[in-house]
Protein backbone atom coordinates (compact mmCIF):
# COMPACT_ATOMS: atom_id res chain seq x y z
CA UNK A 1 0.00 0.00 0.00
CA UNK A 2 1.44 3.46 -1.14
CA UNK A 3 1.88 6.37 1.22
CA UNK A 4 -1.47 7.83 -0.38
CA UNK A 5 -4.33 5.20 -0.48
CA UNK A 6 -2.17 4.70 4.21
CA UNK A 7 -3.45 8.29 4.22
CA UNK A 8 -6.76 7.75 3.06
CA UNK A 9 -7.47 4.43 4.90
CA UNK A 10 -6.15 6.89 8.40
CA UNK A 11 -9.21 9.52 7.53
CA UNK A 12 -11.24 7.16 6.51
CA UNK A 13 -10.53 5.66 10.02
CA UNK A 14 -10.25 8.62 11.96
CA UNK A 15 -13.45 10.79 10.68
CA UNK A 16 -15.27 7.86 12.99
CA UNK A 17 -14.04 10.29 15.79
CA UNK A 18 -16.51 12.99 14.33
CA UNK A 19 -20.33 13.68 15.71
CA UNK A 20 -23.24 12.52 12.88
CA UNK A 21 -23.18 17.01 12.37
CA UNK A 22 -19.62 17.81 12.26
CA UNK A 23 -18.59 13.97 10.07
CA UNK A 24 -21.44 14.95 7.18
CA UNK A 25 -19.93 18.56 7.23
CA UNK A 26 -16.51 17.44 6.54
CA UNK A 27 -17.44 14.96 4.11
CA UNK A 28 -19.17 17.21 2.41
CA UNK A 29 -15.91 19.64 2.50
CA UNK A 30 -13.61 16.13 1.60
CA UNK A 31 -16.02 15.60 -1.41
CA UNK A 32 -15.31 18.90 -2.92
CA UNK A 33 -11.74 19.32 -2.02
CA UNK A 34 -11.30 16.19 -3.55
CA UNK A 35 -13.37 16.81 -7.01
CA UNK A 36 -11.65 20.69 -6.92
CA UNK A 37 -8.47 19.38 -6.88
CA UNK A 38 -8.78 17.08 -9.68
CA UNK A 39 -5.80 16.14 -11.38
CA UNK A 40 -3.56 17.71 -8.78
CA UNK A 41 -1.06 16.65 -6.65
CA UNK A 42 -3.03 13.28 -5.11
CA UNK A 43 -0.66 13.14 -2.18
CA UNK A 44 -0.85 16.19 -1.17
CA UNK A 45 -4.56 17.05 -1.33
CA UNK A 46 -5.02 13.93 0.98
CA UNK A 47 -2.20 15.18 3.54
CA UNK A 48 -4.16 18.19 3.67
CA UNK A 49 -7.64 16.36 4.10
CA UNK A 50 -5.66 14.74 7.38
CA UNK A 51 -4.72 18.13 8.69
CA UNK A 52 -8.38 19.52 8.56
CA UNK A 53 -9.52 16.09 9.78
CA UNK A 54 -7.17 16.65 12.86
CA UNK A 55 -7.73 20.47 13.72
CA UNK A 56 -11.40 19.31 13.06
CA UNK A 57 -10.94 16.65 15.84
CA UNK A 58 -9.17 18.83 18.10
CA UNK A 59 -11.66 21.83 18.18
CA UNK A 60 -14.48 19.52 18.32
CA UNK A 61 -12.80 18.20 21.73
CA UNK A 62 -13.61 21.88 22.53
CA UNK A 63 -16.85 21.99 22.15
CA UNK A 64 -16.71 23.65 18.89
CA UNK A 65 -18.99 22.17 15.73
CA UNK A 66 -17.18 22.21 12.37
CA UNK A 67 -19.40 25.15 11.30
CA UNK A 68 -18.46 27.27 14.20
CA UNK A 69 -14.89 26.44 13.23
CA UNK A 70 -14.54 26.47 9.59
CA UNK A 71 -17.44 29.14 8.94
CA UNK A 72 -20.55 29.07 7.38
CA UNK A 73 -19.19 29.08 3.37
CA UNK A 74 -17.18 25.99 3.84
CA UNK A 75 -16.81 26.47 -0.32
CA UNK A 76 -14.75 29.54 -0.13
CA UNK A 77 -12.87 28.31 3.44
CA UNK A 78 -11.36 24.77 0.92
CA UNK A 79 -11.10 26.79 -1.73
CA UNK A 80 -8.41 29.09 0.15
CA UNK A 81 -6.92 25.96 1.20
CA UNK A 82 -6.04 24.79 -2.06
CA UNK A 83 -5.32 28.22 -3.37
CA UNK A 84 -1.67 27.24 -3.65
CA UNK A 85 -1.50 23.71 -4.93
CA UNK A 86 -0.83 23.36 -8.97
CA UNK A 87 -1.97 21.14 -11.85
CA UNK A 88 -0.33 17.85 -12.52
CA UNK A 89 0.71 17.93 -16.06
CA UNK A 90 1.62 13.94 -15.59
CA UNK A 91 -1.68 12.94 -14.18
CA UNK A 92 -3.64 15.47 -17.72
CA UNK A 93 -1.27 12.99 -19.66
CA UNK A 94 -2.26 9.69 -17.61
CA UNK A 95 -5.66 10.19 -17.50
CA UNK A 96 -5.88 11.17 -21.46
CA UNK A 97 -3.61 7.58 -22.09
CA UNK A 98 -5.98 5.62 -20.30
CA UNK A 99 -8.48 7.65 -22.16
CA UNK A 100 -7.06 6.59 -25.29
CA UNK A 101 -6.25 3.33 -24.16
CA UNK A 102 -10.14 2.61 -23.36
CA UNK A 103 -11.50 3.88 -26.22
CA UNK A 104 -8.88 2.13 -28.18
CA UNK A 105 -10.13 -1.21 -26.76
CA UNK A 106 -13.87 -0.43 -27.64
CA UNK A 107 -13.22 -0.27 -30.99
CA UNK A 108 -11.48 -3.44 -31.40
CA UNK A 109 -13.71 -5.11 -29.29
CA UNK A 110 -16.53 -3.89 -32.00
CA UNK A 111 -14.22 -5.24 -34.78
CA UNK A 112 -14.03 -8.77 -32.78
CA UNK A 113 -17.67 -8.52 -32.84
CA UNK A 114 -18.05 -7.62 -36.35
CA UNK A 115 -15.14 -9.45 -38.17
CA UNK A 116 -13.77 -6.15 -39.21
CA UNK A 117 -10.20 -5.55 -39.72
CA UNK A 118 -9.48 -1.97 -40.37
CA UNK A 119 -9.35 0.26 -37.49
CA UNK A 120 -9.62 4.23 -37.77
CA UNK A 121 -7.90 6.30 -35.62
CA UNK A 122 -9.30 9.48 -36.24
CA UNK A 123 -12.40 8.25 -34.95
CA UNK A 124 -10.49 6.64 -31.73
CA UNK A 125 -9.35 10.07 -31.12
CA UNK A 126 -12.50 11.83 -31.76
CA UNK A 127 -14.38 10.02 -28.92
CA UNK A 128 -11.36 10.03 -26.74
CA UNK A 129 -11.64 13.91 -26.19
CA UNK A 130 -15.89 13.40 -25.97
CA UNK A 131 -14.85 11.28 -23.48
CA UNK A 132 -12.57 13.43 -21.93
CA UNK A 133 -15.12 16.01 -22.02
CA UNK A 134 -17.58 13.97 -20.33
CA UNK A 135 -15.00 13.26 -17.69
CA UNK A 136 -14.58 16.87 -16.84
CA UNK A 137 -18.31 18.14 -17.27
CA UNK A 138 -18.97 15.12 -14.15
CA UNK A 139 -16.18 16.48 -12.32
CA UNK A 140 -17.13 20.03 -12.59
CA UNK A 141 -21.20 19.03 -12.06
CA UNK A 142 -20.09 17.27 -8.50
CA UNK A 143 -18.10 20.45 -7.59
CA UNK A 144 -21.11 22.74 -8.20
CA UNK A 145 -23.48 20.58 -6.56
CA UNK A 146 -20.87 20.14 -3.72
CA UNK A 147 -22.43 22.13 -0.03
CA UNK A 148 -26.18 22.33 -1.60
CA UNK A 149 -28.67 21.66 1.06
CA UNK A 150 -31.28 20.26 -1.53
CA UNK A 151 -31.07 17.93 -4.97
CA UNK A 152 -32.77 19.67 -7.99
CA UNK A 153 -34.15 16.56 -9.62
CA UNK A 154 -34.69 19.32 -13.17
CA UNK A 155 -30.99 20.16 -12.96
CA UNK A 156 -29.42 16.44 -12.61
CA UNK A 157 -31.94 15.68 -15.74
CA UNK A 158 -30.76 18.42 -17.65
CA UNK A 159 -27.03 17.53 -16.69
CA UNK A 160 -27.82 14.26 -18.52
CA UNK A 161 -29.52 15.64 -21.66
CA UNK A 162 -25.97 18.17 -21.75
CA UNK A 163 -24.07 15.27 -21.41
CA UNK A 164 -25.98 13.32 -24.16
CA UNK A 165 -26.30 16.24 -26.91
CA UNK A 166 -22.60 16.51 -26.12
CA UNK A 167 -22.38 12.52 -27.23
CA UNK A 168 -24.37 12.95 -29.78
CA UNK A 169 -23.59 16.03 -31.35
CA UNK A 170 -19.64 14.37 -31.47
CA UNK A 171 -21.03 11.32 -33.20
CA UNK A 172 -22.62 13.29 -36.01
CA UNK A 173 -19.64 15.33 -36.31
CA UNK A 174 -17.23 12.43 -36.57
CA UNK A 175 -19.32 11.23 -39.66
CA UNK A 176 -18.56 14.52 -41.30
CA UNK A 177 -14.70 14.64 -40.62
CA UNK A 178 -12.68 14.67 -43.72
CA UNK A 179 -10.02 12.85 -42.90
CA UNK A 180 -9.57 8.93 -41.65
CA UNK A 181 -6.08 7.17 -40.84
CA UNK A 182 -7.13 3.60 -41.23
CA UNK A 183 -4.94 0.90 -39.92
CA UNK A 184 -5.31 -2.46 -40.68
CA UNK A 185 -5.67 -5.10 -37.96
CA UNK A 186 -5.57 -8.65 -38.21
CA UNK A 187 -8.31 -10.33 -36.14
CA UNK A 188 -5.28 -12.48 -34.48
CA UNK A 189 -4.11 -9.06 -33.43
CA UNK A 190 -7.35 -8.04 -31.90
CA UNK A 191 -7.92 -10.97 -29.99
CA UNK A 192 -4.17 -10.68 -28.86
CA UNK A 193 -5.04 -7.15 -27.53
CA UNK A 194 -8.32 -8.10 -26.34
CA UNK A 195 -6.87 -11.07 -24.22
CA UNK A 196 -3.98 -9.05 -22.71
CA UNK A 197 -6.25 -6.39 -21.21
CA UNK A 198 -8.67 -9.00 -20.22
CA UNK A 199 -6.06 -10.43 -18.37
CA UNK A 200 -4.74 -7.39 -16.80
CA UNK A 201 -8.43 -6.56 -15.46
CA UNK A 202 -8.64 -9.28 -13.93
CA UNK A 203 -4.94 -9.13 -12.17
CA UNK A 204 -6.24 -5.59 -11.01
CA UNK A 205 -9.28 -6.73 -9.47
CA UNK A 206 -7.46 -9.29 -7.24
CA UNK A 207 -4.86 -6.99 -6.67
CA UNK A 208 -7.46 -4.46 -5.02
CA UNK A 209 -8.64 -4.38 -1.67
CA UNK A 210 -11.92 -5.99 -1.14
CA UNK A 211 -13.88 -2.87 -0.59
CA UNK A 212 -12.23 -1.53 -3.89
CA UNK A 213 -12.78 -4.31 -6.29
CA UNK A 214 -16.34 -2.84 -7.10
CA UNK A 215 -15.31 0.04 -8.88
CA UNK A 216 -13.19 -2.83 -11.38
CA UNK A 217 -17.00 -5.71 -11.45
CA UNK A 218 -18.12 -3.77 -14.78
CA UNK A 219 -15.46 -3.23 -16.67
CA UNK A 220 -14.28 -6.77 -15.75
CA UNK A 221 -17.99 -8.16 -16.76
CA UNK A 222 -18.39 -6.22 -20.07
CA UNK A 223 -15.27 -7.44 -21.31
CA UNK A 224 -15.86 -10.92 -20.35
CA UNK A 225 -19.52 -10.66 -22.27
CA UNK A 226 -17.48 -8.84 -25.26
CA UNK A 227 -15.30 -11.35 -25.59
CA UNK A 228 -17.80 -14.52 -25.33
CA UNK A 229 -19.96 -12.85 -27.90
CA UNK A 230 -17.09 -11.92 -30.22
CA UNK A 231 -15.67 -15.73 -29.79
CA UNK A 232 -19.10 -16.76 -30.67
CA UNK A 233 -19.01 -15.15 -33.63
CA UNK A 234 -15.54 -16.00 -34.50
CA UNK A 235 -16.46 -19.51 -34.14
């Protein structure tokens, strides 16, 4: 376990110290500072999560409640706190390779399904960035939702028709690009590719801990099912 995920298994731990009032009113304050921070220095966002855990802890041994202590606009209290922390360039460029990577594998796995060999990377790259896109439009969502008392039911539906006409409007789009790379890819190939990452799922998911494995159950499942229907077919 690396220095990070010991820090996050400590608050995790320690925020049991917290009353029901002042523990939903620092998750609430984790949750954004988390989300606001995104793609930042992981390490240090958590170390700082500890700190406001522990001065949390501390005043509430006081008698004080978190609001008394942090202030009644918790939003503009974490984002002073992360005021000084910068963007990780590495992480932008890890997160867009996975990106890449993912979509990458959902296009073979559609040629395993079809029996097509050609590949076009134009249209990988296209719906990498929606995907990106998509990424960052959640991201930004859960930060402005982050400290509101209430749930608008209106504004998480019309999050999801943004999020869709963004989809969709990228789909049409790609069908009027005027350019394609196609690359030619031997169904061996595919299945090569396909059975590499199926394998390395499934080494992540027993690698996990238990109570992280979860997050890993679909994409382990819909490769399994892409794979059985695409061997079907090859068959």
């Amino acid at each position: 376990m690396n220095d990070t995920k010991l820090v996050i298994q400590q608050n995790n731990e320690l925020r049991e110290e917290l009353t029901e009032e002042n523990k939903a009113y620092y998750e609430e304050m984790l949750v954004y500072m988390r989300v606001r921070s995104w793609l930042k220095d992981e390490e240090k966002v958590e170390e700082i999560l500890m700190q406001v855990l522990q001065d949390l802890i501390s005043a509430q041994g006081e008698g004080v409640t978190a609001e008394a202590y942090f202030g009644k606009d918790p939003r503009s209290h974490a984002n002073q706190i992360l005021t000084n922390l910068e963007r990780n360039w590495v992480d932008h460029l890890q997160l867009g390779s996975w990106i890449v990577g993912f979509t990458l594998v959902l296009n073979i796995l559609n040629n395993i399904i079809t029996m097509a060999t050609r590949l076009n990377l134009v249209t990988v790259l296209s719906r990498s960035f929606l995907i990106y896109v998509a990424v960052f439009a959640v991201f930004k969502w859960i930060e402005m939702d982050s400290f509101t008392k209430t749930s608008s039911k209106w504004k998480d539906g019309l999050f999801m028709v943004i999020i869709l006409s963004i989809f969709a409007l990228g789909m049409i789009a790609e069908t009027m690009l005027p350019y394609q790379l196609l690359l030619n890819v031997p169904l061996t190939v595919s299945w090569g590719i396909l059975i590499i990452c199926l394998i390395g799922t499934i080494w992540k998911f027993f690698m996990l801990p238990r109570e992280e494995r979860k997050a890993w159950v679909l994409p382990l499942l819909f490769l399994v099912a892409s794979s059985i229907i695409g061997l079907i077919k090859f068959l």
